[in-house]
Every structure is written in C-alpha cells, then in structure tokens.
N, C-alpha and C. Protein backbone atom coordinates (compact mmCIF):
# COMPACT_ATOMS: atom_id res chain seq x y z
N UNK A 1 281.55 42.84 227.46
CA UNK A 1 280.95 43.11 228.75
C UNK A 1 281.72 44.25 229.41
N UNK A 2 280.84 45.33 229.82
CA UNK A 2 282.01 46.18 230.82
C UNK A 2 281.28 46.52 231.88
N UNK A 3 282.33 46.86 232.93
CA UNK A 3 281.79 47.03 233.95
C UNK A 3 280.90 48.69 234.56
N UNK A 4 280.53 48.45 234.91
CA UNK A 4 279.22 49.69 234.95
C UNK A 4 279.19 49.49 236.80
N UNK A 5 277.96 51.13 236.78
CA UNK A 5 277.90 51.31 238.58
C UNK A 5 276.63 51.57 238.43
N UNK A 6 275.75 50.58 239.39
CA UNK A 6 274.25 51.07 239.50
C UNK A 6 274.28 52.14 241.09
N UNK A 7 273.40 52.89 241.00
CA UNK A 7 273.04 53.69 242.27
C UNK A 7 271.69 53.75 242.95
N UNK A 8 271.80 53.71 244.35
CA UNK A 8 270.37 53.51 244.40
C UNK A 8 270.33 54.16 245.50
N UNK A 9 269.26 54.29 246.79
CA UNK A 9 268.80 54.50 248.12
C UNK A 9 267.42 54.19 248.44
N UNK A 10 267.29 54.26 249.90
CA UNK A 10 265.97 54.39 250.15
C UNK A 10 265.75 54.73 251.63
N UNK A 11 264.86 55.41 252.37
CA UNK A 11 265.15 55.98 253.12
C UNK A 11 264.41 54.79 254.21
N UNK A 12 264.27 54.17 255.44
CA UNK A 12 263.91 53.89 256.21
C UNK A 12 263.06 54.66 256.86
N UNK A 13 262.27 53.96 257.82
CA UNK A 13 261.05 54.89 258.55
C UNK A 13 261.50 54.70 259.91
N UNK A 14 262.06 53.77 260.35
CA UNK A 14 262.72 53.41 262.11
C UNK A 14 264.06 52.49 261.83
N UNK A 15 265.11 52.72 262.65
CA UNK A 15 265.80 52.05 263.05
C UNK A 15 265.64 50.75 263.75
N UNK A 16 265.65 49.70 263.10
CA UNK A 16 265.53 48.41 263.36
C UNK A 16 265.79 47.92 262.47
N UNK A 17 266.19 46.56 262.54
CA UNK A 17 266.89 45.11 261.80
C UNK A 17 266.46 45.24 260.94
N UNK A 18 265.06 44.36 261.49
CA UNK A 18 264.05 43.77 260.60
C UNK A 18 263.76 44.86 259.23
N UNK A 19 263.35 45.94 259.41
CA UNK A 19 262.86 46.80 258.97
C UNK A 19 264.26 47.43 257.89
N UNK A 20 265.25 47.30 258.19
CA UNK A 20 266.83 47.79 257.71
C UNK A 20 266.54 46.59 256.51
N UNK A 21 266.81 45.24 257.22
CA UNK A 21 266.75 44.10 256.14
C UNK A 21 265.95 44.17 254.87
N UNK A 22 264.12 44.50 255.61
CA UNK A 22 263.04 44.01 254.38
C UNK A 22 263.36 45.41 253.42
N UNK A 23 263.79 46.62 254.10
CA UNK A 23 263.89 47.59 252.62
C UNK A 23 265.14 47.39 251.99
N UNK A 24 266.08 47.63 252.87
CA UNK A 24 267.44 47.86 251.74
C UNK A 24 267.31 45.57 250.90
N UNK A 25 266.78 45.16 250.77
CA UNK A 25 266.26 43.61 250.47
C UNK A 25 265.60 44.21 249.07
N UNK A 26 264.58 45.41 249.46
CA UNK A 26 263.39 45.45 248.79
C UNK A 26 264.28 46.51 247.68
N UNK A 27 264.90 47.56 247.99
CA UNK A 27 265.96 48.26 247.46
C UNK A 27 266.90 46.96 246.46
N UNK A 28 267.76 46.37 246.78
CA UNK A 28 268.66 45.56 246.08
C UNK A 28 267.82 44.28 244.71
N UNK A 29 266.44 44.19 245.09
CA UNK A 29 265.98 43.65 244.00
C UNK A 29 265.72 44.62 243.61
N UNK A 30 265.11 45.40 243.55
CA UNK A 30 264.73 46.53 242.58
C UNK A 30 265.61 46.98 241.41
N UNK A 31 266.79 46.78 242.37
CA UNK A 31 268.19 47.11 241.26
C UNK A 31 268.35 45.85 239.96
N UNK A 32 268.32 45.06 240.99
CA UNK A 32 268.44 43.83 240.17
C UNK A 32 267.51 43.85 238.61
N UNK A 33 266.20 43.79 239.49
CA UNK A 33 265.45 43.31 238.47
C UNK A 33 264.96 44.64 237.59
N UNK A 34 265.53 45.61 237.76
CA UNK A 34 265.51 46.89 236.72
C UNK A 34 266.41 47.12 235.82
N UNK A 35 267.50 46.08 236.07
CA UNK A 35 268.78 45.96 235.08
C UNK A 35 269.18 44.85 234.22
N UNK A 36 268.18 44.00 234.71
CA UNK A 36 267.92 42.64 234.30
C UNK A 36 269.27 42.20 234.49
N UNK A 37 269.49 41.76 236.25
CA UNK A 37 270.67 41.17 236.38
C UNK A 37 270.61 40.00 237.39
N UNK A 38 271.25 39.77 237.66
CA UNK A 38 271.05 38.39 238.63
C UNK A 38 272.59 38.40 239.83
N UNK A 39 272.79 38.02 240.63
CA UNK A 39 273.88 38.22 241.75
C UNK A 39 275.15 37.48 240.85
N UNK A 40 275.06 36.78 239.71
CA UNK A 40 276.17 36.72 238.97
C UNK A 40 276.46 37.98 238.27
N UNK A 41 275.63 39.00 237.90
CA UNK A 41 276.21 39.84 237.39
C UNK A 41 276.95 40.83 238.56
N UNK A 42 277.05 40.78 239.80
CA UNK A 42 277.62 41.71 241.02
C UNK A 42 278.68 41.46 240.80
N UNK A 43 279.85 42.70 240.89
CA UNK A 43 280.87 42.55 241.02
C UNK A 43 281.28 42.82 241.99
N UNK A 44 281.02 44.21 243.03
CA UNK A 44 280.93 44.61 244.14
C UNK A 44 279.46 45.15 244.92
N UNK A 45 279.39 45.58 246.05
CA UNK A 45 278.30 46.26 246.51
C UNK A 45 279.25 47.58 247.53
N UNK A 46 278.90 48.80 247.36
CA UNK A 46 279.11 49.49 248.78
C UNK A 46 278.33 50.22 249.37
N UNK A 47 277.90 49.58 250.72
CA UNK A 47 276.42 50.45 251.33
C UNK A 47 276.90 51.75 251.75
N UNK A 48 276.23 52.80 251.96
CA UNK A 48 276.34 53.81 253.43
C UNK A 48 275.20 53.86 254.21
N UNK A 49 275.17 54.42 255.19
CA UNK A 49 274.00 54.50 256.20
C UNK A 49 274.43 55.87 256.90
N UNK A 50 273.38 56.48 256.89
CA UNK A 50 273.45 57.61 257.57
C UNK A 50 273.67 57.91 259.15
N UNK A 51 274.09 58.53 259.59
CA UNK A 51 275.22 58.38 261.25
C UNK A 51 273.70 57.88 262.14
N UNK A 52 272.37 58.10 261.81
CA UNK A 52 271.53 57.76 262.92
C UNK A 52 271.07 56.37 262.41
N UNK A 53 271.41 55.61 261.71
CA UNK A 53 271.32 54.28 261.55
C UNK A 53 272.19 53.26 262.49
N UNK A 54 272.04 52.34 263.38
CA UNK A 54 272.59 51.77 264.29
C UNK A 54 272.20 49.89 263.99
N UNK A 55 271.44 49.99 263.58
CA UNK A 55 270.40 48.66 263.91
C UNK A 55 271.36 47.28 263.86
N UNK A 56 271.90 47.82 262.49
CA UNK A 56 272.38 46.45 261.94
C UNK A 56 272.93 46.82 260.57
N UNK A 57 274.19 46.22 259.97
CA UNK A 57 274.65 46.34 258.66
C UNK A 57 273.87 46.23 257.39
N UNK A 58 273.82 47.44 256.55
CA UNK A 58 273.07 47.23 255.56
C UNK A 58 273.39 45.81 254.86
N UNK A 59 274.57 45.58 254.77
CA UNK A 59 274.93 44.47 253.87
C UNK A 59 274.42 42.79 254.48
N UNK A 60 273.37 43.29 255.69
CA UNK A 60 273.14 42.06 256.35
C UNK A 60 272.00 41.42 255.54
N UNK A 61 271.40 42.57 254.70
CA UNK A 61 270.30 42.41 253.61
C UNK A 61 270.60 41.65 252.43
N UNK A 62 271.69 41.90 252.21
CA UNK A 62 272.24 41.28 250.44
C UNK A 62 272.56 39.77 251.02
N UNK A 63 272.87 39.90 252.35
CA UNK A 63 273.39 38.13 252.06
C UNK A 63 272.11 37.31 252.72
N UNK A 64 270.76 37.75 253.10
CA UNK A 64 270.10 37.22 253.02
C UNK A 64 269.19 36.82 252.06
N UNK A 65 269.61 37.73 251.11
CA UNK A 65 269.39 37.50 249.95
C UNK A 65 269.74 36.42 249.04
N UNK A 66 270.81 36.06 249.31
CA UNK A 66 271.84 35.38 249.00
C UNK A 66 272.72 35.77 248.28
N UNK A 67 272.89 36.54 248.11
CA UNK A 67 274.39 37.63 247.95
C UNK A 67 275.47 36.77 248.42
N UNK A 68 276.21 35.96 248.26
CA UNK A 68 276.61 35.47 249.70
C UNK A 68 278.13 35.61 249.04
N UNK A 69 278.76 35.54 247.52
CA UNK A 69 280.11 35.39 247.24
C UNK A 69 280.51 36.56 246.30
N UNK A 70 279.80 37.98 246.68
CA UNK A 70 279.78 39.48 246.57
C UNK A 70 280.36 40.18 247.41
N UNK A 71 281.82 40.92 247.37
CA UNK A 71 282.61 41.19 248.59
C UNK A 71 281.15 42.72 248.51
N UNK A 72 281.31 42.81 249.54
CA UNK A 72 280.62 44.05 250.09
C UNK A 72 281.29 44.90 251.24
N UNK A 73 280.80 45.65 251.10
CA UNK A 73 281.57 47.04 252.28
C UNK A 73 280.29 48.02 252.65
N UNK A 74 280.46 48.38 253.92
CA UNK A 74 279.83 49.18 254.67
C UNK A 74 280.43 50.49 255.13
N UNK A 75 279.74 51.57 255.16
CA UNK A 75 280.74 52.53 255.39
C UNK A 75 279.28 53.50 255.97
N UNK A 76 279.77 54.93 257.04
CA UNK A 76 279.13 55.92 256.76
C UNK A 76 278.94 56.63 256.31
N UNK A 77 277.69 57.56 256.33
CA UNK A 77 277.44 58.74 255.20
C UNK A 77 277.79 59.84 255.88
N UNK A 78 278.48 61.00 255.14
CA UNK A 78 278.58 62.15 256.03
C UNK A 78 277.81 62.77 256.92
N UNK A 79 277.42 63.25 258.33
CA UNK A 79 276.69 63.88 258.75
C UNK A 79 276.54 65.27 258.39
N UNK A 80 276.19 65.28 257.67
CA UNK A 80 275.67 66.98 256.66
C UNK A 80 274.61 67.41 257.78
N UNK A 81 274.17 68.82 258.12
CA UNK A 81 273.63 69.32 258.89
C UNK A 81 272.17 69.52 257.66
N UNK A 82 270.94 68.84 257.71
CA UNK A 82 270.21 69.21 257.05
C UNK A 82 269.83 68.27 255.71
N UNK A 83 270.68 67.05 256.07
CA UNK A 83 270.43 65.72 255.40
C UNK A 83 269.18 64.99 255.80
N UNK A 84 268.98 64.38 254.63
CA UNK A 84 267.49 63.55 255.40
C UNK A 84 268.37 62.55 256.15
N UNK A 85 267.28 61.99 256.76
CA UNK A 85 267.81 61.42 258.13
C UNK A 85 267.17 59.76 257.84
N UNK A 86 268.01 58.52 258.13
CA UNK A 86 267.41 57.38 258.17
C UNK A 86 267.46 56.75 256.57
N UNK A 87 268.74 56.90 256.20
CA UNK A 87 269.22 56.40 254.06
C UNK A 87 270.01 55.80 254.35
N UNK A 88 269.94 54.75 253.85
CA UNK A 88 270.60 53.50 253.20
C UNK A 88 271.05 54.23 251.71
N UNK A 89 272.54 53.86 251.13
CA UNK A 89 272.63 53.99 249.85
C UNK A 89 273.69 52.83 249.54
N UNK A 90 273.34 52.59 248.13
CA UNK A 90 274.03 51.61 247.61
C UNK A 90 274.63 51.97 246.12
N UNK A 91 275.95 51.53 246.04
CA UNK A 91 276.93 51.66 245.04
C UNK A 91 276.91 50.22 244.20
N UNK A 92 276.38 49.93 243.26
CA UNK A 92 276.74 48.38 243.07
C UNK A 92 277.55 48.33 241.51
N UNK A 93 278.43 48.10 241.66
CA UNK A 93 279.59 47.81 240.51
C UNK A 93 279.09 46.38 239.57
N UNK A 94 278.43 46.27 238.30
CA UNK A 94 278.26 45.37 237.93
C UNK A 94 279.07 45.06 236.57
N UNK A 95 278.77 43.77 235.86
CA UNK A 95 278.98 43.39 234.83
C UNK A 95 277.80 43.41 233.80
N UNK A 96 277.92 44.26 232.26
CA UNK A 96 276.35 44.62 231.65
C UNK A 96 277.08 45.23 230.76
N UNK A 97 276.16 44.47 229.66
CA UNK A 97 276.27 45.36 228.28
C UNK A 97 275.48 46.28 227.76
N UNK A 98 274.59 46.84 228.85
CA UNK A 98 274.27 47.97 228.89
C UNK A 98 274.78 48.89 228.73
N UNK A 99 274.83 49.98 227.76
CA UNK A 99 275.91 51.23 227.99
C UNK A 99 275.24 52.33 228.81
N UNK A 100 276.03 53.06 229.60
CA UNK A 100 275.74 53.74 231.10
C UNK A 100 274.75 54.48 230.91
N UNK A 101 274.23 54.99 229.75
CA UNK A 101 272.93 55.91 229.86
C UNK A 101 271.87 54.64 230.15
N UNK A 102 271.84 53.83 229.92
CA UNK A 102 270.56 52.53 230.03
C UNK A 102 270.26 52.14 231.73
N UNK A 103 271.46 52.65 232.11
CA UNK A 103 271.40 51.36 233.66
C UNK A 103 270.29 52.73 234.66
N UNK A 104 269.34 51.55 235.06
CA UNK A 104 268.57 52.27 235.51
C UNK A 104 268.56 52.39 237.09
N UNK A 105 269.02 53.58 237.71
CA UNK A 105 269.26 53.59 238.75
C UNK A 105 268.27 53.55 239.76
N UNK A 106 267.89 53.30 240.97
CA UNK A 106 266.96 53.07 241.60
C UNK A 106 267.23 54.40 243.28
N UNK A 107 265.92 54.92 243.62
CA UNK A 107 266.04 55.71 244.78
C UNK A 107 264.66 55.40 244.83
N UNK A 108 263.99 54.61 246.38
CA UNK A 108 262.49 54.24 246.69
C UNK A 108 262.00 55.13 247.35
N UNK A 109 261.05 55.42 247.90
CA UNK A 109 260.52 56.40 248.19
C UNK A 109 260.52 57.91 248.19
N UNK A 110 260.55 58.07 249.52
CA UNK A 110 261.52 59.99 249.98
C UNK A 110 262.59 59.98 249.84
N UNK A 111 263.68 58.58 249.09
CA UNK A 111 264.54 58.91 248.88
C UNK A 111 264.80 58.96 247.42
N UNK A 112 264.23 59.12 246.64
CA UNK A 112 263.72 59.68 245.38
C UNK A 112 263.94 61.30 245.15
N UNK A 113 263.99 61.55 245.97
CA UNK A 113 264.02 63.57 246.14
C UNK A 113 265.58 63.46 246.25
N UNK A 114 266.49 62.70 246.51
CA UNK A 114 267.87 62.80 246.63
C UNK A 114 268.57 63.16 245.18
N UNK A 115 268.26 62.44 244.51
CA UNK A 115 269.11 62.52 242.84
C UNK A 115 267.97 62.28 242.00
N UNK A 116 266.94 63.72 241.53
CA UNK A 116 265.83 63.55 240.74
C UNK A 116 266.74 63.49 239.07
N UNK A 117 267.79 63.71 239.15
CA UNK A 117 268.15 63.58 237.95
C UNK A 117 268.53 62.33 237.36
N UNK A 118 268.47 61.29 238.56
CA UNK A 118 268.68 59.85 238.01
C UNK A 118 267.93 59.35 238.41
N UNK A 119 267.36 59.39 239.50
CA UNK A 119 266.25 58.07 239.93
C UNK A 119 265.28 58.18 239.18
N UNK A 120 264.64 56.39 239.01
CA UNK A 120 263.78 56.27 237.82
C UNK A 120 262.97 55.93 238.32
C-alpha cells in the first residue's frame, strides 16, 4: 500500500454554507468514488478557499459526511490578481495501490479550466 495525493476543486456560484457544504460534499465523493476509496482509505485532507470565500469551513463538508476521524486543515488560497474567484480546493493524502498515474483527480465544473492537464 503507498501513500498517494488525490487533487481536486470546484468552483462555487455564492458564498453560503449550505451551498459551500452540498458542493465541496459533492466534490469529496467524487474523489472518493473515482478512486474507489472509502474514508478508511483518508489519511489526510487539506482544503483552500479562495480570500472571497467567508461562509463557513470547507472541511465543515467532509465531516458531514462523516469524515469525522480524518485530521483535516483549512487554509487560504493566494489572492492572485486574476484568479477565478469562489474555489474550494482539496489535497487528499490517501492510502491505494494505485500507482500515481491511475489516481484520478477530480476538478467540477469551471473549475475544470484550472489543471486541464489532470482533471478528468
């Protein structure tokens, strides 16, 4: 088994909870179930959110998930002049015998235009 890094994002449409929760939610299965993993395979998670995100902690998503014994971290994203505006991104450190060309990284929507060289 070794440990591997999935990558993902997705961009939000408004700042709010609810709306923070059901995507970066809708984002973190995606990962999941594109790697064929389950919250035993998490070893870590690390969100960012871009400086106009306020609502609420991305990571408030994973433990409603039930994420719940996954240390996680929150952090911001640089304010780059000319960044899209309103991304969630996620770092997730797993366990998979996948070797790193296989792990399929995830970016949902307009945030798909971020890393066309990995998002699948």
């Amino acid at each position: 088994m070794a440990v591997r890094a999935v990558r993902g994002a997705v961009q939000l449409d408004r700042d709010e909870a609810g709306h923070m929760d059901e995507q970066v939610g809708i984002l973190l299965t995606a990962i999941l179930e594109r790697n064929g993993l389950t919250a035993e395979d998490l070893i870590s998670i690390w969100f960012t959110a871009t400086p106009d995100l306020h609502s609420d902690f991305p990571a408030a998503a994973a433990r409603k998930l039930g994420i719940v014994d996954v240390p996680l971290i929150c952090a911001q994203e640089l304010d780059i002049d000319g960044a899209m505006p309103r991304v969630v991104r996620v770092l997730a450190h797993i366990e998979s015998d996948r070797a790193r060309a296989d792990i399929n990284h995830v970016y949902l929507g307009a945030a798909a235009a971020l890393r066309k060289d990995i998002a699948q």
